[in-house]
Protein backbone atom coordinates (compact mmCIF):
# COMPACT_ATOMS: atom_id res chain seq x y z
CA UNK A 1 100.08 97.30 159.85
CA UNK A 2 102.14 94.00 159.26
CA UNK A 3 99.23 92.74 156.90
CA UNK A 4 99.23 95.83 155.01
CA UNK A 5 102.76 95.76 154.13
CA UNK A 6 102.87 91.92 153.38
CA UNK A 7 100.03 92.94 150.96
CA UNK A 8 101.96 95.38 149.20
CA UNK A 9 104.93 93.34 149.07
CA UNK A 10 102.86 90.75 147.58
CA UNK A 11 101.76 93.48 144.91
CA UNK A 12 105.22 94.75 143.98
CA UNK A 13 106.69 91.54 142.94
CA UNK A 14 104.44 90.62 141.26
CA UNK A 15 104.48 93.72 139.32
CA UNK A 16 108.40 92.82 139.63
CA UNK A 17 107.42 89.72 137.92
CA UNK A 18 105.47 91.06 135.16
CA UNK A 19 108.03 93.69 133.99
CA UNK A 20 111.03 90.92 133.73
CA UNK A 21 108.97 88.85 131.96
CA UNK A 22 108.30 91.82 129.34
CA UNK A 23 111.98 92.67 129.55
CA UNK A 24 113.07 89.43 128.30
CA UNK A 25 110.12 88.84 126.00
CA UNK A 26 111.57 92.68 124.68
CA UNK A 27 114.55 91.35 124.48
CA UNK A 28 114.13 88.24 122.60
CA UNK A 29 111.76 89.91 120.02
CA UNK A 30 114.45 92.52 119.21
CA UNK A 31 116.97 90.00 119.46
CA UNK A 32 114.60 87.95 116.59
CA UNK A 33 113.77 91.34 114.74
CA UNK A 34 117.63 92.32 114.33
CA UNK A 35 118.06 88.44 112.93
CA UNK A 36 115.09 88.68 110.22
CA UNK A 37 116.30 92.45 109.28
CA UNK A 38 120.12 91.28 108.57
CA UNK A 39 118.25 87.80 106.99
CA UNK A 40 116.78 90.21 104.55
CA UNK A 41 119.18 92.56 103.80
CA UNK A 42 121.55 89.54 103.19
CA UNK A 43 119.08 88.31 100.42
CA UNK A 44 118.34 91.46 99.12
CA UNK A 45 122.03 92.25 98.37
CA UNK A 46 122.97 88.64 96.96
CA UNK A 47 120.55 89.18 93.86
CA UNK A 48 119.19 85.52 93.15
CA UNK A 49 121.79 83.75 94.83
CA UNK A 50 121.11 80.98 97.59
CA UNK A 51 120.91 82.56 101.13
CA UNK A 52 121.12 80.12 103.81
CA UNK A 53 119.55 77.68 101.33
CA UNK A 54 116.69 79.74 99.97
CA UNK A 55 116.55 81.81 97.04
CA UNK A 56 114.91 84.51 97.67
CA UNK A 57 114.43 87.67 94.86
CA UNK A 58 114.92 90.91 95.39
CA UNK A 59 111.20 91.94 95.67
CA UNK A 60 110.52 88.57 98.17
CA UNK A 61 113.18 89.68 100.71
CA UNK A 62 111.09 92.92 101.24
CA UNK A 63 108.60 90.65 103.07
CA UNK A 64 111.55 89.40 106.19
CA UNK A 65 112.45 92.89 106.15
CA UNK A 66 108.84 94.25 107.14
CA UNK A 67 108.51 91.55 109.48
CA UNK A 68 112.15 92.27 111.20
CA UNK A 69 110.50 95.78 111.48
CA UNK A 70 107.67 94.98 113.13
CA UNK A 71 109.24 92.37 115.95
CA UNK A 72 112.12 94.69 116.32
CA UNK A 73 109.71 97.42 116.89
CA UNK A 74 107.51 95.54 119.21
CA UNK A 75 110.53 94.33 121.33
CA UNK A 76 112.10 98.10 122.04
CA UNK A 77 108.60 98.92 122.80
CA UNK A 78 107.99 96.42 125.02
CA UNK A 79 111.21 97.37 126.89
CA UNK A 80 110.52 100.97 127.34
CA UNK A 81 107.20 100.13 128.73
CA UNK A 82 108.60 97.93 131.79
């Protein structure tokens, strides 16, 4: 019976293990997204003006912005899985 239960014990952390490690991998891609998306609609709204050194047109800053999307996505995803 002791075995058993070490066994299992052994099992949940490391399940334990897994889902904080996706937690804070969710995190920091939503953290990243939410940085790209306000990146993007920062250049967007300056209209050909330097943005943290870059200048960046209104049609290029669509690209951050789709990117943003897809990280920020990814990392709420990854946090309601776990």
């Amino acid at each position: 019976m002791l075995i058993a239960n070490q066994a299992q014990m052994r099992i949940f952390a490391a399940d334990m293990d897994k889902n904080n490690f996706r937690r804070s991998f969710g995190a920091g891609l939503t953290i990243l997204g939410s940085a790209v998306i306000l990146f993007a609609c920062v250049a967007f709204l300056s209209d050909g003006k330097p943005t943290l050194g870059l200048d960046v047109t209104r049609g290029e800053a669509a690209a951050p912005f789709i990117v943003g999307l897809i990280f920020f996505g990814a990392g709420i995803n990854l946090i309601n899985n776990s």
